[in-house]
Protein backbone atom coordinates (compact mmCIF):
# COMPACT_ATOMS: atom_id res chain seq x y z
CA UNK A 1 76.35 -19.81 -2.85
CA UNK A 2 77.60 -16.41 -2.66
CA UNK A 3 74.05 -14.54 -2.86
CA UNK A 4 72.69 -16.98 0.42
CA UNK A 5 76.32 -15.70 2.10
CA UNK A 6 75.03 -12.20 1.87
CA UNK A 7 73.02 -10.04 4.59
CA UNK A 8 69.36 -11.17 4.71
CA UNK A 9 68.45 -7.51 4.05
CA UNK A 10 70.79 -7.78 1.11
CA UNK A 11 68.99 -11.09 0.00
CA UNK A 12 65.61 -9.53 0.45
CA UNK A 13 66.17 -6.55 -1.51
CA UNK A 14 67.05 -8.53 -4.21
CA UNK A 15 63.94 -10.26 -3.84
CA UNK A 16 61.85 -7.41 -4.24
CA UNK A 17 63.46 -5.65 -7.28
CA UNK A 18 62.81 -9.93 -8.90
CA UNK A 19 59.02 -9.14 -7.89
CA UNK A 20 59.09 -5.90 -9.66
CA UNK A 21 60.09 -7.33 -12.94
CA UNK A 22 57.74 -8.30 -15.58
CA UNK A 23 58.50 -12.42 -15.72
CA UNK A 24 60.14 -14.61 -13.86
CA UNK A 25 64.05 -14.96 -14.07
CA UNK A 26 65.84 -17.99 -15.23
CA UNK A 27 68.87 -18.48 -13.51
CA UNK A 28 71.64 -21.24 -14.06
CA UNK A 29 72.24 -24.65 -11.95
CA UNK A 30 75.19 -24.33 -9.66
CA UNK A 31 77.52 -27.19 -10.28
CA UNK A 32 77.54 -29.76 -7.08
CA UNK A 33 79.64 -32.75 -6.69
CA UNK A 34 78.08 -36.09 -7.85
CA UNK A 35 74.66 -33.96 -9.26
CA UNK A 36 74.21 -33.57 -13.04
CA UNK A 37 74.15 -30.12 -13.50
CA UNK A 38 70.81 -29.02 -14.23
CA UNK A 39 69.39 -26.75 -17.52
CA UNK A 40 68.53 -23.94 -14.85
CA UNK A 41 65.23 -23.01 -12.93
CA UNK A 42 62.64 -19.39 -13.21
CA UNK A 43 62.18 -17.80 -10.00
CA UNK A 44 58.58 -17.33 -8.79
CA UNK A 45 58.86 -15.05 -6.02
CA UNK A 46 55.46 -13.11 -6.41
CA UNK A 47 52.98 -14.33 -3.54
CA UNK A 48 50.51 -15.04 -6.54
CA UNK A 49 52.44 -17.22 -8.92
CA UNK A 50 53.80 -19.32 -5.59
CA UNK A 51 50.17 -19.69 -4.44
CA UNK A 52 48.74 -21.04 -7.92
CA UNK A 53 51.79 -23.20 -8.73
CA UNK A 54 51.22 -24.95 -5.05
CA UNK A 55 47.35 -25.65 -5.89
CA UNK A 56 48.19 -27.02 -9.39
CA UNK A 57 50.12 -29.92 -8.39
CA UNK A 58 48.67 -31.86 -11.90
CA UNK A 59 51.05 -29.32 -14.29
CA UNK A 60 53.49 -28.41 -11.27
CA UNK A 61 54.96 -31.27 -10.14
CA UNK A 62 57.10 -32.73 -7.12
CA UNK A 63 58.71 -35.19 -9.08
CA UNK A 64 61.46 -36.14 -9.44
CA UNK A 65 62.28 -33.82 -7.08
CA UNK A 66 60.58 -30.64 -5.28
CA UNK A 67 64.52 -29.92 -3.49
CA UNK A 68 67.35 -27.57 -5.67
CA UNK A 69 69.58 -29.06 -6.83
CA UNK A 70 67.92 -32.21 -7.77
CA UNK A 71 68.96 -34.97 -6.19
CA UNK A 72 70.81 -37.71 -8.19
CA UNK A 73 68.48 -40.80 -8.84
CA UNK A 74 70.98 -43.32 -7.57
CA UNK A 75 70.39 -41.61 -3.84
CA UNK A 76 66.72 -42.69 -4.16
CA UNK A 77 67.27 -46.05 -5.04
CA UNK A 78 69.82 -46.22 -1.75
CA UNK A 79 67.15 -43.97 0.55
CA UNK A 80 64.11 -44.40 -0.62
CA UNK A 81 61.43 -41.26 -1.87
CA UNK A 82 60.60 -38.72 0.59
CA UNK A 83 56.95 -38.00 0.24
CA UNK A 84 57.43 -34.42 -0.88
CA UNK A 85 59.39 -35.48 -3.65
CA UNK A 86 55.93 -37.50 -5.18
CA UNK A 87 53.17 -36.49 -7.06
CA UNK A 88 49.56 -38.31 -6.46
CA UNK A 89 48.53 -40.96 -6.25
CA UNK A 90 51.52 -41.94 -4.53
CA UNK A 91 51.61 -38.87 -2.26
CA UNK A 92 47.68 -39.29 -1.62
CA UNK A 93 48.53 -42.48 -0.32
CA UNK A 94 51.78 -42.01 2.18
CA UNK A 95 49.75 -38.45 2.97
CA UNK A 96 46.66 -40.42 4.11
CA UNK A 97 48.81 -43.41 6.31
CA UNK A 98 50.92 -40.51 8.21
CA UNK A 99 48.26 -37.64 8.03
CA UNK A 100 47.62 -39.95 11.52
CA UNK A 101 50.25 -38.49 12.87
CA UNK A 102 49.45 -34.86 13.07
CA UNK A 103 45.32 -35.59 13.82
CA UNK A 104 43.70 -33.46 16.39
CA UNK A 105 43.33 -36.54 18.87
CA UNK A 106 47.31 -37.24 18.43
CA UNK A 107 48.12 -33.69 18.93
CA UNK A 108 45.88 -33.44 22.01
CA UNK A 109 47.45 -36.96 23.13
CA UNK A 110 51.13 -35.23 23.01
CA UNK A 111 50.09 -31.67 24.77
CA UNK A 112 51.29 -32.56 28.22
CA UNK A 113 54.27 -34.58 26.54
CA UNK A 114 55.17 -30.93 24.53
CA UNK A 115 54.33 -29.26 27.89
CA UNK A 116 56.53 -31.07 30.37
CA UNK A 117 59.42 -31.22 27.87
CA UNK A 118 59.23 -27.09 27.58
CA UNK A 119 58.99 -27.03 31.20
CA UNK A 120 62.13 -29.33 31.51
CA UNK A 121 64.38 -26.84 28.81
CA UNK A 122 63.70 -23.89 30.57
CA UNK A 123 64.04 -25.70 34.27
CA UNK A 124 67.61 -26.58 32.85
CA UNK A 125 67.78 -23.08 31.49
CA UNK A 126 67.45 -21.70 34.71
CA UNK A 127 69.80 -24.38 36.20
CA UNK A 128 72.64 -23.21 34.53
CA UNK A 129 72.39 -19.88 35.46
CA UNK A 130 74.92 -17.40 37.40
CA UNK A 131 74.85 -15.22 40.45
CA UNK A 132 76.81 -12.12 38.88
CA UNK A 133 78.77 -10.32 41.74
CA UNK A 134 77.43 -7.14 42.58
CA UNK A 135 73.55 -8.09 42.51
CA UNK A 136 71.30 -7.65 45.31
CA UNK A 137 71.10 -10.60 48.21
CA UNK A 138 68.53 -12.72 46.20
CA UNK A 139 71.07 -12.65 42.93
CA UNK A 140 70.04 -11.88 39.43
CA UNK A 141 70.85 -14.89 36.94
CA UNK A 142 71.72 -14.15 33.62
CA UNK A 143 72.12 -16.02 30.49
CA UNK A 144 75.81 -16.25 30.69
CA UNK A 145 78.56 -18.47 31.93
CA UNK A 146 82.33 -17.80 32.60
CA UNK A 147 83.41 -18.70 28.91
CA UNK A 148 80.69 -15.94 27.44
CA UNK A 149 77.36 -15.70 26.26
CA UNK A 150 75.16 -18.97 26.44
CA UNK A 151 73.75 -20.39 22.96
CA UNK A 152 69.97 -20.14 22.70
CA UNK A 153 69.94 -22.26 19.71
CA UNK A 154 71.93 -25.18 21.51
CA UNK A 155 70.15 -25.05 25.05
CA UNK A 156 66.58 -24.47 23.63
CA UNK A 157 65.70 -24.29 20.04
CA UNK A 158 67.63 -27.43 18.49
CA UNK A 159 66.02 -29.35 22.21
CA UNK A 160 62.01 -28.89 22.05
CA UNK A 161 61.58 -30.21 18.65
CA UNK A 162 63.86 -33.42 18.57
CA UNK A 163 62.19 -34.47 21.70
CA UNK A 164 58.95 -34.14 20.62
CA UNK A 165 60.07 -36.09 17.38
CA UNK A 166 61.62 -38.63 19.13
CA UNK A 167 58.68 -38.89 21.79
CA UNK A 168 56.21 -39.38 18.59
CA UNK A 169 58.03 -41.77 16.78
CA UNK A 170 58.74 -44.23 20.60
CA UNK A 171 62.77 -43.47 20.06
CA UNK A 172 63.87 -44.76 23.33
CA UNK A 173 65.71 -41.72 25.60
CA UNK A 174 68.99 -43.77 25.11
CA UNK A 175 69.12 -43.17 21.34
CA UNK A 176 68.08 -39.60 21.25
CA UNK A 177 71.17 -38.12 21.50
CA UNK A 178 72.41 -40.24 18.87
CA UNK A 179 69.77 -39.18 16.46
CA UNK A 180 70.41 -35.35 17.74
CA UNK A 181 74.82 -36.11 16.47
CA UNK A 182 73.36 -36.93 12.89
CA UNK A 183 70.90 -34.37 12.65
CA UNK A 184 73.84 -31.83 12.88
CA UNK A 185 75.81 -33.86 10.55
CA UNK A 186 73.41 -33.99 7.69
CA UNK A 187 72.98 -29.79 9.14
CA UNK A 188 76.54 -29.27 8.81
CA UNK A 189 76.42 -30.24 5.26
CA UNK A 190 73.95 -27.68 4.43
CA UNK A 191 75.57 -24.84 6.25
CA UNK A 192 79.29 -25.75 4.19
CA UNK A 193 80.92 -23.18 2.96
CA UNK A 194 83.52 -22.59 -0.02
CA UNK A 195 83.92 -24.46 -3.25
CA UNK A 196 81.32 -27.36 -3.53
CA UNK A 197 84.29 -29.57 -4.76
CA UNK A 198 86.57 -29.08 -1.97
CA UNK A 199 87.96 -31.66 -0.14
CA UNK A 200 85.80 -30.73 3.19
CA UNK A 201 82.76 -29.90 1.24
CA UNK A 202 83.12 -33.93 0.14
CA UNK A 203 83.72 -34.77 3.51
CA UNK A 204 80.72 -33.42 4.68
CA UNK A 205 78.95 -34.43 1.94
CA UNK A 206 79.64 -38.22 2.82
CA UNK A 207 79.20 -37.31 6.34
CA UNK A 208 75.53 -36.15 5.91
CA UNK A 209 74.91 -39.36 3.51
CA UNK A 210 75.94 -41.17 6.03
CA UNK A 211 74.28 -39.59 8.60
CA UNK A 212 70.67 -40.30 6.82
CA UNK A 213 71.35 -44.14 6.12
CA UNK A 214 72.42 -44.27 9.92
CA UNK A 215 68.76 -42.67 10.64
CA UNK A 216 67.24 -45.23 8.59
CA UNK A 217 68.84 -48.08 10.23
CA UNK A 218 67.73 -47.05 13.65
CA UNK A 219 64.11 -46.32 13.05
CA UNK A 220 64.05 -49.88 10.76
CA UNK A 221 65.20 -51.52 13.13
CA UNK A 222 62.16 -49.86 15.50
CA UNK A 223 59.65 -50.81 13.06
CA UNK A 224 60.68 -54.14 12.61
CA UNK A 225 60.42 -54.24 16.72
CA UNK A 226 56.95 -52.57 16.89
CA UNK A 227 55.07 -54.82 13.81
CA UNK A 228 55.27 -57.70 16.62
CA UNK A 229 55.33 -55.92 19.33
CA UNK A 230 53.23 -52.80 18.79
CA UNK A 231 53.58 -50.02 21.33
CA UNK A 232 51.65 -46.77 21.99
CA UNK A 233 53.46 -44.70 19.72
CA UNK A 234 53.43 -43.65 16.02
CA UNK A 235 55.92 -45.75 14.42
CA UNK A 236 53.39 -48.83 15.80
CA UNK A 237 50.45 -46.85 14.02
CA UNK A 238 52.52 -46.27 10.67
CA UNK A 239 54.08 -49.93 10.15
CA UNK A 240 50.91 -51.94 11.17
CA UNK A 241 47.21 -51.59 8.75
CA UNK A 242 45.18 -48.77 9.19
CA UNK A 243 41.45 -49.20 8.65
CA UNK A 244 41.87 -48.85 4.58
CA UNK A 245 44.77 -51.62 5.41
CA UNK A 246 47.62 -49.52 4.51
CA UNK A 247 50.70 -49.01 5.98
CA UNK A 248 54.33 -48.27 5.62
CA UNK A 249 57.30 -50.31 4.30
CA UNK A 250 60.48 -50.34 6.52
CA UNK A 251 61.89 -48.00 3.38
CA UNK A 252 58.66 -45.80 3.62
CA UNK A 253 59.38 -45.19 7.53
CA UNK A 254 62.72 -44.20 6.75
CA UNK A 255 61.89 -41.57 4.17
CA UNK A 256 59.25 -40.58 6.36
CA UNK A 257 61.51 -40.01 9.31
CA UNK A 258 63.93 -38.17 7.52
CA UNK A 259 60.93 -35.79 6.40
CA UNK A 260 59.96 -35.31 10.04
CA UNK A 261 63.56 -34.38 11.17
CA UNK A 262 63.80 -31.71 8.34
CA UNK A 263 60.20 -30.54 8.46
CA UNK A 264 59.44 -31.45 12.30
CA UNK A 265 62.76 -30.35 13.71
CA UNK A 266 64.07 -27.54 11.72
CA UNK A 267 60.81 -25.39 11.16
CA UNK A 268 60.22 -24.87 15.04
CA UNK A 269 63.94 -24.75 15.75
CA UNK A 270 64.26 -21.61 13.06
CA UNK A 271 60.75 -20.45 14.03
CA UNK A 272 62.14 -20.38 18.03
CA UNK A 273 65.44 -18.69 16.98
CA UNK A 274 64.32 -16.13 14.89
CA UNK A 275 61.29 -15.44 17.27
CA UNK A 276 63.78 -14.66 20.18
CA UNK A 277 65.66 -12.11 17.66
CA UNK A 278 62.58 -10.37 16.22
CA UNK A 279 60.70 -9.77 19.76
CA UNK A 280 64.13 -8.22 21.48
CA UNK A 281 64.27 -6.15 18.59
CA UNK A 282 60.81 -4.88 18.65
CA UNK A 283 60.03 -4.54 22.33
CA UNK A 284 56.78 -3.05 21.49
CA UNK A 285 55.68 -5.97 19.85
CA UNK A 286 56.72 -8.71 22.91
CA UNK A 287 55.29 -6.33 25.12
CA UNK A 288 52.20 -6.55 23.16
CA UNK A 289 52.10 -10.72 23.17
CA UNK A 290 52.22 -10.78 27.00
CA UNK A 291 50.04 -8.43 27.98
CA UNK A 292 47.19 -10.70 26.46
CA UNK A 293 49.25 -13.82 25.55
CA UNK A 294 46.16 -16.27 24.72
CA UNK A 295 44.60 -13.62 22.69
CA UNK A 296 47.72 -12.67 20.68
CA UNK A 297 50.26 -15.62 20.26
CA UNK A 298 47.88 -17.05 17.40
CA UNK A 299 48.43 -14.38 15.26
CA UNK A 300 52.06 -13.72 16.59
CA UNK A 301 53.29 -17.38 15.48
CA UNK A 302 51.67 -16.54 12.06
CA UNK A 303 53.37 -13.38 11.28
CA UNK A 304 56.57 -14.91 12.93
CA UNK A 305 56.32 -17.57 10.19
CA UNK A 306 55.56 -15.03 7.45
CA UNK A 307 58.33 -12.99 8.19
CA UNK A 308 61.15 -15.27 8.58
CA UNK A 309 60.08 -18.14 6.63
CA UNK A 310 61.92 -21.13 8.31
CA UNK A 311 61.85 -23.16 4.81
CA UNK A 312 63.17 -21.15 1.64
CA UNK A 313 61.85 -23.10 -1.01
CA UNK A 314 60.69 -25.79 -2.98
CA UNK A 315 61.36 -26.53 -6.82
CA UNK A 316 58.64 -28.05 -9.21
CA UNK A 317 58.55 -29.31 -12.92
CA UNK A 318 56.32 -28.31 -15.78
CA UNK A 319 54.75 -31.28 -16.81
CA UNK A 320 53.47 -29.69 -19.79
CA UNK A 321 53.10 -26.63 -21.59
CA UNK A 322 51.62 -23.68 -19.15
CA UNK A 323 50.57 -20.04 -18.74
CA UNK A 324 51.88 -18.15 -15.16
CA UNK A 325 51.13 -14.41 -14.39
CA UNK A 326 51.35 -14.09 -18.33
CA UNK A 327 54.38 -16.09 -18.62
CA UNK A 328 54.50 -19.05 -21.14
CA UNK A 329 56.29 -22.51 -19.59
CA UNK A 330 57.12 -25.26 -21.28
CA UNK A 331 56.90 -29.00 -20.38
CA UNK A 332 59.95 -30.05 -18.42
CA UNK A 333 61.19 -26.28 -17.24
CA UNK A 334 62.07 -25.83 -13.84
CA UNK A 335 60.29 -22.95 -11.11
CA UNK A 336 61.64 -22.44 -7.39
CA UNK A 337 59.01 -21.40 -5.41
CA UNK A 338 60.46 -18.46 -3.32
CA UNK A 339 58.35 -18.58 0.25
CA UNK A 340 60.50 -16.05 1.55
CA UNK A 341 60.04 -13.68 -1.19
CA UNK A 342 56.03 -14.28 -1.48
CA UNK A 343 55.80 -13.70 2.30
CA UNK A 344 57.29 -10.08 1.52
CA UNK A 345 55.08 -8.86 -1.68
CA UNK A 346 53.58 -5.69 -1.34
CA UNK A 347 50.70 -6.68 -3.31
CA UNK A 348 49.73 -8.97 -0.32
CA UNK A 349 50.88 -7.60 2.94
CA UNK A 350 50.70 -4.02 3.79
CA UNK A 351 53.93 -2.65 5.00
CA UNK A 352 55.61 -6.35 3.97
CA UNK A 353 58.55 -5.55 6.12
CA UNK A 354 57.04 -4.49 9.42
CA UNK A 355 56.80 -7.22 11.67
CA UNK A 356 53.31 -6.74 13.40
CA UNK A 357 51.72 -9.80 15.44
CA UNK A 358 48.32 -8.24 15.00
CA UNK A 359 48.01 -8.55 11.36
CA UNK A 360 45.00 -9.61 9.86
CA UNK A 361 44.60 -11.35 7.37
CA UNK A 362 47.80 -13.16 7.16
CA UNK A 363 47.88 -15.83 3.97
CA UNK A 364 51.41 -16.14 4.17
CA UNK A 365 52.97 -19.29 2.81
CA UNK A 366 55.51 -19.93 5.18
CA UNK A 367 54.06 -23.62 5.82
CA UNK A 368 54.15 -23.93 2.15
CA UNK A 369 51.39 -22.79 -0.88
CA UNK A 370 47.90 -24.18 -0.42
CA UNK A 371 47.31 -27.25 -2.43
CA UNK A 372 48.06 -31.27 -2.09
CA UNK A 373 51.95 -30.57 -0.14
CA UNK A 374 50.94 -28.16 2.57
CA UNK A 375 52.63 -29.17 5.50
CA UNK A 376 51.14 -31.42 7.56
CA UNK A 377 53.01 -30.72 10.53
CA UNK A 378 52.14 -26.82 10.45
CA UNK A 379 49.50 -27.44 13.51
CA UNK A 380 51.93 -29.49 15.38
CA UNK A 381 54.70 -26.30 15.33
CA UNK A 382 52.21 -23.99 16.41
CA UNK A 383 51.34 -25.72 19.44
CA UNK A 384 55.06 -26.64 19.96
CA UNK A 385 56.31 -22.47 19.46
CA UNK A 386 52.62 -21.54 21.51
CA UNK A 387 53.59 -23.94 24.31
CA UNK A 388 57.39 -22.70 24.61
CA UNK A 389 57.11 -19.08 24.11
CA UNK A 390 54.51 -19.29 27.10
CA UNK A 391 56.85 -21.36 29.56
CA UNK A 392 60.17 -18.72 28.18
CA UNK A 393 58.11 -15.59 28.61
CA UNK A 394 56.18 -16.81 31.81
CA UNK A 395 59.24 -17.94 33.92
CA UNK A 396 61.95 -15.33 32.25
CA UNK A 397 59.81 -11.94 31.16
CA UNK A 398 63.44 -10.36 30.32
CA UNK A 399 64.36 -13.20 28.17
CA UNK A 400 66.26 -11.31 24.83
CA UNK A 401 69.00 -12.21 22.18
CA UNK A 402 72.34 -10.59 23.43
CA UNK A 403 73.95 -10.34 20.32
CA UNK A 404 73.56 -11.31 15.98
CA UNK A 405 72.97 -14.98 15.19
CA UNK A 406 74.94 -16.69 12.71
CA UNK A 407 73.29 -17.95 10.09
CA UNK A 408 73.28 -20.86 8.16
CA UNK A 409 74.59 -20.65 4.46
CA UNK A 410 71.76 -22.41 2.64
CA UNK A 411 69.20 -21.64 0.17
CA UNK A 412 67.12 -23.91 1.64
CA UNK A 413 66.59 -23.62 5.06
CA UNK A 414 66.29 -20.43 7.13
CA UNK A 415 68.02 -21.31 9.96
CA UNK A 416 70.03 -20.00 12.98
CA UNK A 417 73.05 -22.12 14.16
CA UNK A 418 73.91 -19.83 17.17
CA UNK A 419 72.15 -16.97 18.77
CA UNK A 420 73.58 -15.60 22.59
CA UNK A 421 71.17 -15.10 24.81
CA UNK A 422 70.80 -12.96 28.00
CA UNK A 423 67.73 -13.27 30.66
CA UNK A 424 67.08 -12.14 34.19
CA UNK A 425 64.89 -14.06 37.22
């Protein structure tokens, strides 16, 4: 883990001098606790080899798993498949019962839903706040309490998209702060750092097990409730026919659940993070969003995406013999599909590392390569980061980062686990 420890400028210079080379690098398994170590994986980080390995899903496969490292088969058997871990036809199938979820009807149903919870945040936001001696008579409020800077990543980011989640799926308000505790267990996990074989590394590592089977227990135990007593919500639409007659298993909801949480939850929660960072430090650009907000915050939520990527990666298998950019594969060899570094090739974006929210075009793959796996839920995190940059920006102009996030140490996701925050009313 010692390269996903370093700066992210470190990481993505590394990236590009990988780009520059003539054929993808093969690079050794790591060794994790209770995973067979693997025979190694090639690096595709040129925007061109990531986009035609996503659209040939037939020789580039999900299975048996699109995550690094693979996970062990027993876990399946215990958990169940996620979806992205499937090739067609099962994924054609599980993608057409949940595509339901993310439909242009449900995502206008759950506007006002998305809208009154962003409201509520920054309400609570604003709640919090302190009159800082020394201010004028109507008091300036600032984003900071008596033990130091507030969290933006605690009191906003990690709170818009588990809410939404748990509004979709009909989690009653009582549970969701459960589900919120093993969300940052099974995050925990993924953030550990020192020896994989440690004693707390094993910990955490049957902490974030846990953690998942407790998530499938709870919504299980919803489906079971809403097959005979259906409700207006989408666990009711996924466990009960659709037209076609299809429909999830109680196992199926569970995998599917766990895929919202990571794909749902942690895309917008990065996405809202690293937004804050990248608009306090380029004023010119934030200055730029709200002087025409409707006009620009389509494009600015694109190039937010490109640039910090929220997911990492994905990992396919050859399933036979294959020519990429010039470079023979054989059948059963291993590629990582590098988002972040395709979302910085020069051969694609002009000035990759400029972050410009007027950039046009933008075929970044930051929702994942274009083919049978793009991310369903890429329309539903635009509306969520459109709808809470507006109510941030609109009720706090002089919202900004007051300091460096921490990051966490994965090679997976992109994410932020604290970032202070300053603001004035």
């Amino acid at each position: 883990m010692a390269f996903w420890d370093r700066p992210p400028e470190e990481r993505l210079a590394d990236f590009a001098r990988l780009r520059e080379l003539d054929r993808p690098v093969f690079f050794a398994e790591p060794r994790v606790p209770f995973v067979r170590a693997g025979k190694g994986f090639h690096a595709l980080v040129r925007h061109a080899d990531v986009v035609a390995a996503s659209r040939n899903a037939k020789i580039f496969s999900s299975e048996p798993a699109a995550t690094s490292p693979e996970p062990p088969p027993w876990l399946a058997k215990i958990l169940g498949t996620p979806m992205v871990n499937m090739d067609d036809p099962r994924h054609a199938r599980l993608r057409r019962i949940v595509s339901r979820a993310f439909s242009p009807k449900m995502l206008a149903r759950i506007e006002q839903d998305i809208q009154a919870t962003a409201a509520r945040i920054v309400d609570e936001v604003i709640e919090r706040g302190v009159i800082e001696r020394g201010d004028n008579e109507h008091g300036t409020i600032r984003g900071s309490t008596d033990e130091g800077p507030r969290d933006f990543v605690e009191e906003v980011a990690a709170r818009l998209p588990i809410a939404v989640i748990c509004s979709m799926m009909g989690v009653p308000e009582r549970a969701r702060p459960y589900v919120l505790s093993r969300i940052d267990a099974m995050t925990e996990y993924s953030g550990v750092r020192g020896s994989l074989a440690s004693p707390r590394t094993l910990r955490l590592l049957y902490g974030n097990l846990r953690a998942i089977a407790d998530l499938h227990r709870l919504v299980a135990r919803l489906g079971r409730a809403r097959r005979e007593n259906p409700a207006d919500d989408l666990v009711s639409a996924l466990v009960n026919a659709n037209p076609d007659g299809e429909r999830l298993s109680v196992r199926e909801l569970g995998s599917f659940f766990d895929l919202l949480l990571v794909a749902g939850n942690e895309t917008t929660r990065n996405a809202l993070s690293h937004g804050l960072k990248l608009f306090t430090d380029h004023p010119d650009q934030r200055e730029l969003l709200l002087a025409d907000y409707d006009a620009r915050i389509g494009g600015a939520i694109e190039e937010l995406i490109r640039f910090a990527s929220p997911i990492i990666q994905f990992r396919r298998t050859l399933k036979e013999d294959h020519e990429l950019g010039g470079h023979p594969f054989q059948a059963g060899d291993k590629v990582v599909l590098y988002y972040l570094a395709a979302n910085r090739d020069p051969a694609v974006f002009t000035d990759p590392d400029a972050f410009d929210i007027t950039r046009s075009p933008n075929p970044h793959v930051g929702f994942g390569g274009p083919g049978p796996h793009l991310c369903l839920g890429a329309n539903l995190a635009r509306m969520e980061l459109k709808i809470m940059f507006r109510e941030l920006y609109g009720r706090l102009p002089e919202l900004r980062a007051a300091g460096e996030p921490e990051y966490l140490l994965s090679s997976f996701d992109n994410g932020i686990t604290r970032l202070p925050f300053t603001y004035r009313k």
